[in-house]
N, C-alpha and C. Protein backbone atom coordinates (compact mmCIF):
# COMPACT_ATOMS: atom_id res chain seq x y z
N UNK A 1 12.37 -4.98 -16.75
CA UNK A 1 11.35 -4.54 -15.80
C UNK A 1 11.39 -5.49 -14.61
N UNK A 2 11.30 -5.14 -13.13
CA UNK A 2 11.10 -5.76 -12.52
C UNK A 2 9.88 -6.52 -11.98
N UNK A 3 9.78 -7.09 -10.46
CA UNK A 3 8.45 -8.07 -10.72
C UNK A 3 7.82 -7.49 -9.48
N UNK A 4 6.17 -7.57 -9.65
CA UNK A 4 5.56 -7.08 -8.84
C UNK A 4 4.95 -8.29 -8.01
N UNK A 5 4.87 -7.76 -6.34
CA UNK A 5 4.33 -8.73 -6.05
C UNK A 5 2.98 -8.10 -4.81
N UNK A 6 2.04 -8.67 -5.18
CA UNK A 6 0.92 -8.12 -3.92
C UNK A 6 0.56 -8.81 -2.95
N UNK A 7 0.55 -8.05 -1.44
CA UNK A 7 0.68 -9.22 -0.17
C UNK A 7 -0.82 -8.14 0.57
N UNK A 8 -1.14 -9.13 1.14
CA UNK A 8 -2.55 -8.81 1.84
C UNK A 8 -2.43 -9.17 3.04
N UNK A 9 -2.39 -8.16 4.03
CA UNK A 9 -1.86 -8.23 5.62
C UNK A 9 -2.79 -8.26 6.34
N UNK A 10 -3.72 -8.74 7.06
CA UNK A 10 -4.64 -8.33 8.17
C UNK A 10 -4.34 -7.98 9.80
N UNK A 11 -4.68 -6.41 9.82
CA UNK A 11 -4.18 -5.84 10.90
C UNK A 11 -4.03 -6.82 11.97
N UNK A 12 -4.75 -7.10 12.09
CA UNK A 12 -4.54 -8.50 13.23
C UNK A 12 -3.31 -9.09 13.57
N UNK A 13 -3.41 -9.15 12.39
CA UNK A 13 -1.68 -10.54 11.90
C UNK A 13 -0.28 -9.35 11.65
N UNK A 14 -0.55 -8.54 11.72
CA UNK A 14 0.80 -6.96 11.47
C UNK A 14 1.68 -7.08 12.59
N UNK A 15 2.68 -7.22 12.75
CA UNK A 15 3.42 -7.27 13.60
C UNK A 15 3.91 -5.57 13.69
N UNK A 16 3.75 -5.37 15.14
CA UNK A 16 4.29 -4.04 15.66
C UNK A 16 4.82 -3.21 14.58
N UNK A 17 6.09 -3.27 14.45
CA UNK A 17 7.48 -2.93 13.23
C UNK A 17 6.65 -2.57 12.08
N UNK A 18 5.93 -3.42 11.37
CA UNK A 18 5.09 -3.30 9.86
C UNK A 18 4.23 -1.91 10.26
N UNK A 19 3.41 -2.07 11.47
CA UNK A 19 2.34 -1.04 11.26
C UNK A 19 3.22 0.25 11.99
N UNK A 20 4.45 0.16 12.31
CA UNK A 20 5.13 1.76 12.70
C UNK A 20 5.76 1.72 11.61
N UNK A 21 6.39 1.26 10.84
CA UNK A 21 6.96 1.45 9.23
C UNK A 21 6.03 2.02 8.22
N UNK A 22 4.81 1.36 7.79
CA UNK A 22 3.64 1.62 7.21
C UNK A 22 3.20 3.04 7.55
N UNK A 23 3.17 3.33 9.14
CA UNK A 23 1.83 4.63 9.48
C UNK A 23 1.13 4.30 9.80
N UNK A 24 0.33 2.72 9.68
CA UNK A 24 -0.76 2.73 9.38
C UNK A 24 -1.77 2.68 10.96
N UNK A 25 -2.43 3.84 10.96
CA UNK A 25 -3.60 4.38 11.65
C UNK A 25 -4.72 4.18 11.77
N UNK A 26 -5.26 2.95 10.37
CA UNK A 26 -6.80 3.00 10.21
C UNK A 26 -6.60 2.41 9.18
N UNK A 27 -8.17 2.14 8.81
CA UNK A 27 -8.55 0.73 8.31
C UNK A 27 -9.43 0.80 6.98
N UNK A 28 -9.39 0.84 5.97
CA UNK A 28 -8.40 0.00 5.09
C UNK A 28 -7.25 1.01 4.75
N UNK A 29 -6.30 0.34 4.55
CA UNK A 29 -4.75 1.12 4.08
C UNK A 29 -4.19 0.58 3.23
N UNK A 30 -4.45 1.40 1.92
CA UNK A 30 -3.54 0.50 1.15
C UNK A 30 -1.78 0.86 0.76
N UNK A 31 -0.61 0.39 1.02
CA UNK A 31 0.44 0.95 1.05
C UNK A 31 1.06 -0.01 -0.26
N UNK A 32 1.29 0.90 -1.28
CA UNK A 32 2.26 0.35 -2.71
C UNK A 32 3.81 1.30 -2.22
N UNK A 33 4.61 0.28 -2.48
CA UNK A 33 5.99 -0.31 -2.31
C UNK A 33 6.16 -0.42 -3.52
N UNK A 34 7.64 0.50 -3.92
CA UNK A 34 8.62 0.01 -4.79
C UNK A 34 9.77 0.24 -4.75
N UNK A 35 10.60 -0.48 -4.84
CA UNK A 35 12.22 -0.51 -4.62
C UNK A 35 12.22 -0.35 -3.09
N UNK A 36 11.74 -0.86 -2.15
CA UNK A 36 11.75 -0.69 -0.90
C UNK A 36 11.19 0.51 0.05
N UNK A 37 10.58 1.49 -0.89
CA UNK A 37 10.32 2.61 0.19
C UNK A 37 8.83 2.72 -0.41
N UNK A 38 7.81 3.47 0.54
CA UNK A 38 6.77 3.92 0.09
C UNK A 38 6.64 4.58 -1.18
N UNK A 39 5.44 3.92 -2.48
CA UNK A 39 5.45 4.76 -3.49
C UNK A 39 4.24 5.87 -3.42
N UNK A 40 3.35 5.28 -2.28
CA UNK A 40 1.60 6.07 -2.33
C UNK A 40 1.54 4.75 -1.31
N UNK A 41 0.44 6.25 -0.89
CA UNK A 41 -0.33 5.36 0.39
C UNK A 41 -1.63 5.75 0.72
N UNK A 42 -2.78 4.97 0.77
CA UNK A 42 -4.48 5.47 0.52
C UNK A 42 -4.56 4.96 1.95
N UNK A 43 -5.92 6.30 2.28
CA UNK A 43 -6.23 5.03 3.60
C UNK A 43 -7.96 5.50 3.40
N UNK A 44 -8.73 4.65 4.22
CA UNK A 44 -9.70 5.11 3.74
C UNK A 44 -10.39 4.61 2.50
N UNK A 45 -12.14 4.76 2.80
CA UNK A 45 -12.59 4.26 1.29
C UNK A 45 -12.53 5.16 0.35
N UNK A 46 -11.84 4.82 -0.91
CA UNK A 46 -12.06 6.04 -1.97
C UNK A 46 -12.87 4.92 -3.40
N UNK A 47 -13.00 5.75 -4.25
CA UNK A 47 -13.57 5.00 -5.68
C UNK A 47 -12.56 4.53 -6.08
N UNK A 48 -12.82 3.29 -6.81
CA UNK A 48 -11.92 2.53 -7.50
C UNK A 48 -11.11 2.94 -8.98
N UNK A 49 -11.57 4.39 -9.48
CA UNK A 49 -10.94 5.14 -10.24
C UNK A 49 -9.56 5.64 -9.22
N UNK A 50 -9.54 6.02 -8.21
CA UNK A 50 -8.63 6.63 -7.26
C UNK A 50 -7.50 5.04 -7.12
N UNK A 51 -8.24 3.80 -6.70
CA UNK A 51 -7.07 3.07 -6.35
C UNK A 51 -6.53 2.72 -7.96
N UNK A 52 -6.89 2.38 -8.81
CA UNK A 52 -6.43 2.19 -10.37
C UNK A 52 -5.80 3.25 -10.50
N UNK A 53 -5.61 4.20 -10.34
CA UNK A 53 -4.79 5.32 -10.86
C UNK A 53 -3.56 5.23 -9.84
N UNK A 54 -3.73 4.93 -8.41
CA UNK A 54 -2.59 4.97 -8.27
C UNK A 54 -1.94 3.91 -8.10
N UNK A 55 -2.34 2.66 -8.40
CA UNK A 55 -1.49 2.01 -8.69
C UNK A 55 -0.77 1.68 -10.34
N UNK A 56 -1.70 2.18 -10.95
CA UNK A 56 -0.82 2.46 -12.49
C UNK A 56 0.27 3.26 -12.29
N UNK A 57 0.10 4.46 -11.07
CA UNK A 57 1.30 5.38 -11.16
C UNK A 57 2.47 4.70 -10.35
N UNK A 58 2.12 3.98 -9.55
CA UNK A 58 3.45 3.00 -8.56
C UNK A 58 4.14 2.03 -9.52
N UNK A 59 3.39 1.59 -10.49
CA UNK A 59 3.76 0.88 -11.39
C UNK A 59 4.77 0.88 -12.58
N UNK A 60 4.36 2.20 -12.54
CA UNK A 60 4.64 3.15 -14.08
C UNK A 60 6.42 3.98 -13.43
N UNK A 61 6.24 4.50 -12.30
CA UNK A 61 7.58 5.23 -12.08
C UNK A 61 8.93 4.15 -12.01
């Protein structure tokens, strides 16, 4: 199995490149990465049943 790692970016600090790679449009975004390409991408507040599920599923494939 490989290794997971979680990085916490603040738009602020995003360099150009990251937020045209990402999409990211708005605030909060959460983007799970695996093997280099997008696995799921939330943006927006949702319930914490919604982010647990998908990161079990980024995890899991």
């Amino acid at each position: 199995m490989g290794t997971t790692q979680v990085t916490d970016a603040t738009l602020d600090a995003m360099s150009p490149v990251a937020v045209a790679r990402f999409g990211v449009r708005a605030i909060p975004n959460l983007v799970l990465v695996r093997s280099g390409r997008v696995a799921e991408q939330i943006v927006g507040a949702v319930p914490r049943v919604r982010l647990v599920e998908a990161i079990e599923r980024a995890l899991c494939a």
